[in-house]
C-alpha atoms as a PDB file:
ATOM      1  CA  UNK A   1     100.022  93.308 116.646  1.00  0.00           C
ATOM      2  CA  UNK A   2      98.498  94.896 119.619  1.00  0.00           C
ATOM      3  CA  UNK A   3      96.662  98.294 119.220  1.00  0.00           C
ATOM      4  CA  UNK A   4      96.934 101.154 122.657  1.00  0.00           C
ATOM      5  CA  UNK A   5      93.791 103.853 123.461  1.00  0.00           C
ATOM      6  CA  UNK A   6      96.884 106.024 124.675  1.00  0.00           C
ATOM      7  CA  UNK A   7     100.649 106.814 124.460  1.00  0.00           C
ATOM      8  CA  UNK A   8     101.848 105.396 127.796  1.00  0.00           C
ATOM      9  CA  UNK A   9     103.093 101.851 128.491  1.00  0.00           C
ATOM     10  CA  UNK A  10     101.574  99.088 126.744  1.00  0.00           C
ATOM     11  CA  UNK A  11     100.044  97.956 130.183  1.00  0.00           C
ATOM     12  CA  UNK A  12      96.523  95.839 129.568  1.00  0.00           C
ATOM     13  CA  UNK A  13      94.606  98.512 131.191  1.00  0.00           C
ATOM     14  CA  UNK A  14      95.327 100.442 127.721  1.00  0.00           C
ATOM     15  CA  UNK A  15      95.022  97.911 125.025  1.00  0.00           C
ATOM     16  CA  UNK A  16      92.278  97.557 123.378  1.00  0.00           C
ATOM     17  CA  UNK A  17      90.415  94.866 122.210  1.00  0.00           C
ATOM     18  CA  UNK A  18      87.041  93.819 120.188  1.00  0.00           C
ATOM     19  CA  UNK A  19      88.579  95.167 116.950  1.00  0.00           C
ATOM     20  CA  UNK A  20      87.368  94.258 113.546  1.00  0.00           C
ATOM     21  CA  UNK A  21      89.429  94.026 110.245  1.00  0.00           C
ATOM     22  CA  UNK A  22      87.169  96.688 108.769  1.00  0.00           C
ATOM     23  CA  UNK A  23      88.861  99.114 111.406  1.00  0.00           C
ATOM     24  CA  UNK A  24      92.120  98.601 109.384  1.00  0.00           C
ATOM     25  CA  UNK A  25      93.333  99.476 105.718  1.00  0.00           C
ATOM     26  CA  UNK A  26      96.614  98.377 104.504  1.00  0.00           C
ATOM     27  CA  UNK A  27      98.269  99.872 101.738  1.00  0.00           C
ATOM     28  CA  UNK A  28     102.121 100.232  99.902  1.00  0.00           C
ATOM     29  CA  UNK A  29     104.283 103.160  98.967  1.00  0.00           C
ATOM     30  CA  UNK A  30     101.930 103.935  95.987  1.00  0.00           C
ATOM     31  CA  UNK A  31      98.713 103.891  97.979  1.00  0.00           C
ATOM     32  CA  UNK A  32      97.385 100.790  96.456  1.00  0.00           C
ATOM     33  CA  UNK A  33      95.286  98.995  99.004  1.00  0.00           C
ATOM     34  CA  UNK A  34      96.514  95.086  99.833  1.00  0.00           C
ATOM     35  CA  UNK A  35      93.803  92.408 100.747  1.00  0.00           C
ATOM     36  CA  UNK A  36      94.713  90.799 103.792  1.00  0.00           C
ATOM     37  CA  UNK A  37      92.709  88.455 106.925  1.00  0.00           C
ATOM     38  CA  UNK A  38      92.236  89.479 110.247  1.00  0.00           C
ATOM     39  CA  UNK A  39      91.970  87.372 113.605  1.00  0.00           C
ATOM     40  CA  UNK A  40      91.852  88.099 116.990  1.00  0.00           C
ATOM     41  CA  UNK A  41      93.546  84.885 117.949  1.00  0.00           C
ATOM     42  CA  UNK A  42      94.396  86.431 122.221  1.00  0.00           C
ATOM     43  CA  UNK A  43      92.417  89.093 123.813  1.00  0.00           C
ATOM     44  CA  UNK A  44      94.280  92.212 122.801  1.00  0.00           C
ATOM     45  CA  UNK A  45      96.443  90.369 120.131  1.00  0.00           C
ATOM     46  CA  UNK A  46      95.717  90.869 116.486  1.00  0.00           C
ATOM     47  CA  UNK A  47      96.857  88.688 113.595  1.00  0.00           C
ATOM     48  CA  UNK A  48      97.106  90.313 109.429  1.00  0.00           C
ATOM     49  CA  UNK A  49      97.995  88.389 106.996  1.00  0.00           C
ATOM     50  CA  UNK A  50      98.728  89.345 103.452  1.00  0.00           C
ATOM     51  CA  UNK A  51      96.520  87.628 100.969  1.00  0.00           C
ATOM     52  CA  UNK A  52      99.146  87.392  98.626  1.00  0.00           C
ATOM     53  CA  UNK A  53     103.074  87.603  98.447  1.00  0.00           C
ATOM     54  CA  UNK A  54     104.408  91.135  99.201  1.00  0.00           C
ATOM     55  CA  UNK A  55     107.344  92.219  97.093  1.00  0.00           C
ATOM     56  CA  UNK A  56     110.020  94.038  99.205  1.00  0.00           C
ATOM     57  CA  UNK A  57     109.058  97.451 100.499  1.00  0.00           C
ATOM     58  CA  UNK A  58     107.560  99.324 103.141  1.00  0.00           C
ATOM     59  CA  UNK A  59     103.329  99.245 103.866  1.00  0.00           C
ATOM     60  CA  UNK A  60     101.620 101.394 105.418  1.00  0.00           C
ATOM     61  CA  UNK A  61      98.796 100.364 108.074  1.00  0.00           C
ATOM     62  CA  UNK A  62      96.010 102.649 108.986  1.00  0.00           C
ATOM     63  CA  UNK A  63      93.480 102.139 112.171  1.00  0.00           C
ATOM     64  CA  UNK A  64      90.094 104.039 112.292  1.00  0.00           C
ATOM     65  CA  UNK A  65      87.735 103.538 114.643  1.00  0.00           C
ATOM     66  CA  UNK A  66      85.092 105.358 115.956  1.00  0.00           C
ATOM     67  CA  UNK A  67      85.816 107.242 118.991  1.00  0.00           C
ATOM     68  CA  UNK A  68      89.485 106.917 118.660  1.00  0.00           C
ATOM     69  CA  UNK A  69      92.476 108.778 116.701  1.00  0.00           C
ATOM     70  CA  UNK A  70      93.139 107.476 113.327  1.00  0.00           C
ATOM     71  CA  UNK A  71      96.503 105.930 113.591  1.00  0.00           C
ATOM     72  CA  UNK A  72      99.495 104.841 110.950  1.00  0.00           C
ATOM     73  CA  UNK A  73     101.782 102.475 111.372  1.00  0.00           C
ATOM     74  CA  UNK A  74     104.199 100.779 108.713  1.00  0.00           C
ATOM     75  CA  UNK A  75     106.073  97.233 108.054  1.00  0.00           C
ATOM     76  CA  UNK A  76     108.903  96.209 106.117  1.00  0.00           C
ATOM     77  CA  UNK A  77     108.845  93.620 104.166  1.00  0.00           C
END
């Protein structure tokens, strides 16, 4: 996944990078949080994977940072 500092086109100039897992939370329908790794494997390019299976469904991913909007996103599974 790739995370933006604004709502225009992806271009590299607003992608931002140097993020940290802590700056995400993952969590299903019910609110219950999953445990899951974090990489930065390419500049701007963020890897999460689930630390266990995921039963079918949608999750919900949250980014907070300092100094930026808190942000949700969600995945189907």
């Amino acid at each position: 996944m790739q995370v933006k500092n604004t709502t225009d086109d992806a271009s590299d100039a607003n992608l931002v990078s140097g993020l940290l897992g802590a700056d995400f939370t993952i969590f299903d329908a019910n609110g219950v949080r999953k445990i899951f790794t974090f990489s930065e494997p390419y500049p701007y390019e963020y890897r999460i994977l689930f630390a266990a299976a995921l039963s079918s469904g949608s999750y919900w991913i949250r980014f907070s940072k300092s100094g930026y909007l808190n942000r949700y996103g969600t995945v189907n599974k």
